[in-house]
Structures are given as C-alpha cells and as structure tokens.
C-alpha atoms as a PDB file:
ATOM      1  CA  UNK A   1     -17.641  25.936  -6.560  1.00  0.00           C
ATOM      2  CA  UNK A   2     -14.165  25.943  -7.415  1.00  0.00           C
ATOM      3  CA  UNK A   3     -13.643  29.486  -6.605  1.00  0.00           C
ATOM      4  CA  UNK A   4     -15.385  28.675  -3.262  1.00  0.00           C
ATOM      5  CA  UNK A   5     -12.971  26.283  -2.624  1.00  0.00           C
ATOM      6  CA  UNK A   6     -10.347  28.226  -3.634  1.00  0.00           C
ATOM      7  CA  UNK A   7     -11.009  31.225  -1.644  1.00  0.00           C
ATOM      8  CA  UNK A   8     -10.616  28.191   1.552  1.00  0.00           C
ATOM      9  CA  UNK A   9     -13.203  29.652   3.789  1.00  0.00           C
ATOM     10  CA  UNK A  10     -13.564  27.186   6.584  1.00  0.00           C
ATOM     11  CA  UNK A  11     -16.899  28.742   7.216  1.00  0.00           C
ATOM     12  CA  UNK A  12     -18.311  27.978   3.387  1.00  0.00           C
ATOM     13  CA  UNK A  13     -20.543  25.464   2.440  1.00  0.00           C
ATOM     14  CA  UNK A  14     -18.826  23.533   0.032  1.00  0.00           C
ATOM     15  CA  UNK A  15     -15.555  23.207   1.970  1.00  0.00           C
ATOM     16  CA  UNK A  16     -17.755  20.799   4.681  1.00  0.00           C
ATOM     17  CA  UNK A  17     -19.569  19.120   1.762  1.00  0.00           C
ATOM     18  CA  UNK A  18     -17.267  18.628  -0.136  1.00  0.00           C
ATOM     19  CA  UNK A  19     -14.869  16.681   2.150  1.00  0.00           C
ATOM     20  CA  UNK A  20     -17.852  14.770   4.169  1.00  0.00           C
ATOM     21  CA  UNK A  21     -18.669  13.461   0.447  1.00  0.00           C
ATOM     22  CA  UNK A  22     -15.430  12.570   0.318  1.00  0.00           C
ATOM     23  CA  UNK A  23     -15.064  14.162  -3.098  1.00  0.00           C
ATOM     24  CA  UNK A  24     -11.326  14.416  -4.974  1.00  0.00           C
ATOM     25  CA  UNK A  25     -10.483  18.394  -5.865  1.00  0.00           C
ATOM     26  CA  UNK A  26      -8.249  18.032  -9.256  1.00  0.00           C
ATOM     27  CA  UNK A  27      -5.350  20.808 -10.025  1.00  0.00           C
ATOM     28  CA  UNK A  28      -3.623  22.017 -13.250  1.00  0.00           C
ATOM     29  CA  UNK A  29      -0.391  23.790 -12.546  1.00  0.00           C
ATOM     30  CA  UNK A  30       2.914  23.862 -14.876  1.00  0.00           C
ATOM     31  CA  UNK A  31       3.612  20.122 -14.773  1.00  0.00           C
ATOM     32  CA  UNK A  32       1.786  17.829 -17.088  1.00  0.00           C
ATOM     33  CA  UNK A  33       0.199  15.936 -14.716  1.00  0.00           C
ATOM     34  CA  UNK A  34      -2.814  17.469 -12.552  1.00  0.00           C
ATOM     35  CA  UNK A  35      -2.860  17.081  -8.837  1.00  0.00           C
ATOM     36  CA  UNK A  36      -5.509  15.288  -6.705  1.00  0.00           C
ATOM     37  CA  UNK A  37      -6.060  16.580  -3.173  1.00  0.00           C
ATOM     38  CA  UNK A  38      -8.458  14.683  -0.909  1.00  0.00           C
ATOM     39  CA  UNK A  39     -11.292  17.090  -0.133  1.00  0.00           C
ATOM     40  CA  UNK A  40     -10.881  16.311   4.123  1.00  0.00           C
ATOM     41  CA  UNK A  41      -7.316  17.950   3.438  1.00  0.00           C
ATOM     42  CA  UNK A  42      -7.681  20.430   0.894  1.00  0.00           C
ATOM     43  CA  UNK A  43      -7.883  23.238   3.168  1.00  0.00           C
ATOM     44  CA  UNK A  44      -5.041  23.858   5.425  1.00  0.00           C
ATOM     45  CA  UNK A  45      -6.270  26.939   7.483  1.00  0.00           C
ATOM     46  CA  UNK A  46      -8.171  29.686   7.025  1.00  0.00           C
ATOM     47  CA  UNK A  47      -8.219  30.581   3.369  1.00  0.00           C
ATOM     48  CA  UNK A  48      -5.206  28.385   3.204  1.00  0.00           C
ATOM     49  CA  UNK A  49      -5.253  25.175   0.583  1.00  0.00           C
ATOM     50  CA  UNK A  50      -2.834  22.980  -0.439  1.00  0.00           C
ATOM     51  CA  UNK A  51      -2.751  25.127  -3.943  1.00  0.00           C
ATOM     52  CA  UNK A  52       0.579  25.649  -5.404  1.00  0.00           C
ATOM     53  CA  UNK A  53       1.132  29.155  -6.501  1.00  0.00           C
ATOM     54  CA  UNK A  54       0.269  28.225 -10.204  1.00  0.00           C
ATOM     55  CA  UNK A  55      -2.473  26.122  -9.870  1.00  0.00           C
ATOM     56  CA  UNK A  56      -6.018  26.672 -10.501  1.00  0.00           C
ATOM     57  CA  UNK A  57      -8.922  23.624  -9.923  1.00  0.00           C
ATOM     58  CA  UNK A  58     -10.161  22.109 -13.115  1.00  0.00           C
ATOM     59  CA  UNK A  59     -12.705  20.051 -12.040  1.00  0.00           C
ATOM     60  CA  UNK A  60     -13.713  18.071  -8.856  1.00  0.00           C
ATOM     61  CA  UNK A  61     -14.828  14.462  -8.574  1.00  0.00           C
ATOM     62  CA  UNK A  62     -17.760  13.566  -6.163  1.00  0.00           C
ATOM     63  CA  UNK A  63     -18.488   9.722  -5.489  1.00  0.00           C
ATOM     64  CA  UNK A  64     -21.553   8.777  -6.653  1.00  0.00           C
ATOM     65  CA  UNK A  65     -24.208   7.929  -4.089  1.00  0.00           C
ATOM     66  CA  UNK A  66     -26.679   5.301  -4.401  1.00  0.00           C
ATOM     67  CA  UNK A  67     -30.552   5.702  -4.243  1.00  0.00           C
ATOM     68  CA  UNK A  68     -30.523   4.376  -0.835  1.00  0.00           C
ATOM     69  CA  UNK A  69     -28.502   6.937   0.550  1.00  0.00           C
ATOM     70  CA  UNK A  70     -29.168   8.983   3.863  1.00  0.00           C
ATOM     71  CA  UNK A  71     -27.947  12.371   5.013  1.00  0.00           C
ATOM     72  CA  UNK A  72     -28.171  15.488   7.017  1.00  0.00           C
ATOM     73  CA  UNK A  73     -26.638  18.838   7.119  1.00  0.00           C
ATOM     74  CA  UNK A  74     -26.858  21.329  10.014  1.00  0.00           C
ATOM     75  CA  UNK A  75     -25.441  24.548  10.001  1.00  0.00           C
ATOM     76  CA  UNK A  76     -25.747  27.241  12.901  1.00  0.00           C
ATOM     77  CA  UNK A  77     -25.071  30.735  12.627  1.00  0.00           C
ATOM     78  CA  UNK A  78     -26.604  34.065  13.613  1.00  0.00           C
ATOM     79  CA  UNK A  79     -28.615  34.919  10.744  1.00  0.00           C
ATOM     80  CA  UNK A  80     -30.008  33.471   8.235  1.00  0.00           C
ATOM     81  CA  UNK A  81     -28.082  33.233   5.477  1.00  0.00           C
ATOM     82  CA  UNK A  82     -24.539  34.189   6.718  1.00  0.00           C
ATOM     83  CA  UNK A  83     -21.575  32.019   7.255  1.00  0.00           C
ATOM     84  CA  UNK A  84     -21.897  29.561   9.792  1.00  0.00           C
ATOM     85  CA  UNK A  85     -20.191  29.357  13.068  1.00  0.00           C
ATOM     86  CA  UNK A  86     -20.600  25.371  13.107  1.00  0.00           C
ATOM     87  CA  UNK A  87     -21.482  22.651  10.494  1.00  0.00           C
ATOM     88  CA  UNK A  88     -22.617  19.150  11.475  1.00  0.00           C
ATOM     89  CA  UNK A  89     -22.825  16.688   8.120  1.00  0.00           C
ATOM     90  CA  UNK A  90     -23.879  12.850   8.298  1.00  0.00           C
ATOM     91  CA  UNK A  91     -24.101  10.509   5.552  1.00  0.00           C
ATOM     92  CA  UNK A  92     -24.951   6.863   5.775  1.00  0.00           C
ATOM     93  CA  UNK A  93     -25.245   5.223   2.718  1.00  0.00           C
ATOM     94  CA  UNK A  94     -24.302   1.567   3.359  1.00  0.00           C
ATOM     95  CA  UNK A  95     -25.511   0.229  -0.072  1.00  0.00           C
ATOM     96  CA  UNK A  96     -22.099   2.067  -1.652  1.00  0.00           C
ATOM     97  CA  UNK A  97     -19.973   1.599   1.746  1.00  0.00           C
ATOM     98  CA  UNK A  98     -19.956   5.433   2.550  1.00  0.00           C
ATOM     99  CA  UNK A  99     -20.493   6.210   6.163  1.00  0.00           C
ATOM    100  CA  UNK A 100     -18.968   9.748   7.174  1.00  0.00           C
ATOM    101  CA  UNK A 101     -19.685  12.183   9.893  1.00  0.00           C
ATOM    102  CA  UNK A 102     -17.873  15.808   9.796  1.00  0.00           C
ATOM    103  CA  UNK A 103     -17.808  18.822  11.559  1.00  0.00           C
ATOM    104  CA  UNK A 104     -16.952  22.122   9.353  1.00  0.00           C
ATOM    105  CA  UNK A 105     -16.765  24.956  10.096  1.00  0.00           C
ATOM    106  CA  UNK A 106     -13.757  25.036  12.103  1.00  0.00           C
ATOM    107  CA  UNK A 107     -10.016  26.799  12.022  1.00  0.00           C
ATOM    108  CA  UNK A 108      -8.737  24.674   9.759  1.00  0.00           C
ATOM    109  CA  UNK A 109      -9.546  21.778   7.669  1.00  0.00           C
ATOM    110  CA  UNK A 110     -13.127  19.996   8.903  1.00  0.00           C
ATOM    111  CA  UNK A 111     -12.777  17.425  11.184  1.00  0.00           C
ATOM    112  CA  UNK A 112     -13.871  14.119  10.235  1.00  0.00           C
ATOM    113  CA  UNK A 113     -15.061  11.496  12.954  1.00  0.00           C
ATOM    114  CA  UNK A 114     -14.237   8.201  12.501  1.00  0.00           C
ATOM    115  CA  UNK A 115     -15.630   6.847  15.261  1.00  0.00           C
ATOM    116  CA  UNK A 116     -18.411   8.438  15.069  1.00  0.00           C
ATOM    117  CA  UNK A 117     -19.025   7.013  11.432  1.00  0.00           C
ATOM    118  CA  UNK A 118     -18.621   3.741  12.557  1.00  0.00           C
ATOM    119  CA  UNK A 119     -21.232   4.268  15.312  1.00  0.00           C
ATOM    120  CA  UNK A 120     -23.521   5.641  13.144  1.00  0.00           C
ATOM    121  CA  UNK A 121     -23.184   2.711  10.940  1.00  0.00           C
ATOM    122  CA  UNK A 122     -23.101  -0.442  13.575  1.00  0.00           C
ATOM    123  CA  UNK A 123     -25.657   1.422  16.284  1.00  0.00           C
ATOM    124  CA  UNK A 124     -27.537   3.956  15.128  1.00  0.00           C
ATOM    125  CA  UNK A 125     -27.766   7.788  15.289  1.00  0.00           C
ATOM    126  CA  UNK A 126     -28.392   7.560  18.708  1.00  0.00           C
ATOM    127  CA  UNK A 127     -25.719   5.486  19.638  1.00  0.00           C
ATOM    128  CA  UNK A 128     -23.751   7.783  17.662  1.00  0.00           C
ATOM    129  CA  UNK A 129     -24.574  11.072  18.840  1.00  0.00           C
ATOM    130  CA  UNK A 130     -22.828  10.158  22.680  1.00  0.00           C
ATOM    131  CA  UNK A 131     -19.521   9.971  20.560  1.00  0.00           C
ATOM    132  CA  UNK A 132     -18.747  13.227  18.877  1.00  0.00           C
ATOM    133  CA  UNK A 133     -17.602  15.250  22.163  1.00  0.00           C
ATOM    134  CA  UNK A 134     -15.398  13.084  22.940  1.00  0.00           C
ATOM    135  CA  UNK A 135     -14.480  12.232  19.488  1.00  0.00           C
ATOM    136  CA  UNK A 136     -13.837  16.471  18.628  1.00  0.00           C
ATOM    137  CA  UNK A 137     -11.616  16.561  22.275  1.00  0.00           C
ATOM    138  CA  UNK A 138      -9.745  13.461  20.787  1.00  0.00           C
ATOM    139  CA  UNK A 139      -9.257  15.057  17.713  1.00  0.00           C
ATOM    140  CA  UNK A 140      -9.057  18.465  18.349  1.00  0.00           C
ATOM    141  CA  UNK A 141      -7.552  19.185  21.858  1.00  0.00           C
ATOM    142  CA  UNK A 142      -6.114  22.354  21.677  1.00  0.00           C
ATOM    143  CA  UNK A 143      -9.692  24.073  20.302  1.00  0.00           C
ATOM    144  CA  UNK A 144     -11.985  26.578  22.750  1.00  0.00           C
ATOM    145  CA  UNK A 145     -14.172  23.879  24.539  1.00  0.00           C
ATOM    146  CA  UNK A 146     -17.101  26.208  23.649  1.00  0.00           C
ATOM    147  CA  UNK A 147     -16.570  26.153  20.572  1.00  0.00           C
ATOM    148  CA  UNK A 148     -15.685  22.391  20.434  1.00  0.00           C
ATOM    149  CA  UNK A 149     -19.574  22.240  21.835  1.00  0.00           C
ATOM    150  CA  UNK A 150     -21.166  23.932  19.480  1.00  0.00           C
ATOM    151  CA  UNK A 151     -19.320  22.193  16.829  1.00  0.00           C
ATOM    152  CA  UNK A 152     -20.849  18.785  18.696  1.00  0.00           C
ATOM    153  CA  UNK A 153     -24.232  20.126  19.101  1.00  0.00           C
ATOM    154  CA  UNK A 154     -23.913  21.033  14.668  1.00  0.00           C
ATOM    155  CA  UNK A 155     -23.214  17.152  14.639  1.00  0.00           C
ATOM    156  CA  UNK A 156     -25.336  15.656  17.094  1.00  0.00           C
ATOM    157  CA  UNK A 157     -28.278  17.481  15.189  1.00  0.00           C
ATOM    158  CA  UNK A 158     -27.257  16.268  12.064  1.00  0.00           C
ATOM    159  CA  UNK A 159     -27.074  12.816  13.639  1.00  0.00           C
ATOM    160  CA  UNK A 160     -30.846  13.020  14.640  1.00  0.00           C
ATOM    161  CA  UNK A 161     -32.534  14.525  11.941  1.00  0.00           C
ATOM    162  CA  UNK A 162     -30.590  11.684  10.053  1.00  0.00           C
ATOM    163  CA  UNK A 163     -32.180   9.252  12.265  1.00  0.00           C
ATOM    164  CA  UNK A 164     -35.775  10.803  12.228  1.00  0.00           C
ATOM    165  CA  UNK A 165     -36.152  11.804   8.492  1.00  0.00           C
ATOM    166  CA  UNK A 166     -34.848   9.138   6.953  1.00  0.00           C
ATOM    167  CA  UNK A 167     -35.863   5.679   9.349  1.00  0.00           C
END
C-alpha cells in the first residue's frame, strides 16, 4: 500500500481510498520527528507526493469506522481490471461524524466535494447526486469538461448505489 502510494498514481486505488477515508500517511526522513500528510493532499500530480527526497512511509493511519457505516466505490475504465479513468467514492457514516464524497482518478490530487458531503448527509443521495457537476466545475475549472463528466457520472453512481444498497 505504501509503495502504491508512493509510486502517486492518480489512477490507483488506494490513492482515492485512502484520502475519501480521510486516512493520515506517516513519513520517516532524517529528522527525528516523522511527517503526517493528510491523505486528500498527499499526492501533488501525477506520480508526484509531497515526499521529501529521503523519506519513505512507515505506516498509515485510517479512522476507524463504526458498524453503522455506509459506502460505495465506483470505478470506470475500459477493461476489467486496468486503471481507471474515473473513481466516484461515498461514505456516510453519521454515527462517527464522517460524511465524504471524492472523485479520484484525476490529474492531480482527488477532489473532494464538500458540498456534496453535506448533501449527502442533510438530503439524501438523491439530493446529492444534482451537486457534483457543479461542485467538480467549482472546484476544478480549468479540467476537460468531458472528462469533468465522467468524473461526475463515477460519483453520481457511487451516490446511488449508496442510496440503494444500503437504505
């Protein structure tokens, strides 16, 4: 997992899970004191991370979700099996205060939505599935509005097999 992380694909699994858990990637370089880099941030670009030239990751801390916990991953790409081309993550777990929405996938670090999360968590996946274009052109203007879609559609079908697998 580490090495995953590492290696910063934006296109890997555990880059996307990782942050929409909101998990804590620890560092050990030459100072005595490890680093902590929010997950959401970690990657900078492409297999680009916030890694100093002599660090390595030593461990990684994922919050703890409780048994009433909900959550969906969608991934589309060509084949099965390869990288994806767009991630769409929900997780609504209001017994531990955790509502997060994220699309991976992308350039650079995933996007989380905010807004979205909130939504979810007031409303509904429903309610929160009209958000997240809007939400991705807020956050991300500068990105190919095709592939801004796609990234939405990832999300909106995480959104709804949230909604329908786990009412």
């Amino acid at each position: 997992m580490g090495g995953s992380l590492a290696h910063a694909d934006p296109a890997a699994d555990w880059v996307s899970t990782l942050a929409a858990l909101g998990a804590v990637i620890v560092a050990q370089g030459t100072a005595k004191q490890p680093k902590r880099y929010a997950a959401e941030t970690f990657v900078e670009g492409a297999f680009m991370t916030k890694l100093g030239e002599n660090e390595v990751i030593v461990s990684i801390e994922v919050p703890r979700l409780s048994t009433a916990a909900k959550w969906a991953y969608h991934k589309i790409n060509r084949k099965t099996g390869e990288f994806a081309n767009a991630i769409g993550i929900a997780i609504l777990d209001q017994k531990a205060g955790l509502t997060r929405v994220l699309a991976g996938a992308v350039d650079g670090p995933p996007i989380v939505l905010p807004k979205t999360a909130d939504r979810l968590n007031e409303m509904g996946w429903e309610a929160a599935s009209k958000t997240v274009s809007d939400e991705l052109a807020e956050i991300a203007p500068d990105t190919d509005i095709e592939d801004r879609e796609l990234h939405a559609v990832a999300v909106r079908r995480a959104l709804k097999q949230l909604g329908q697998e786990h009412d």
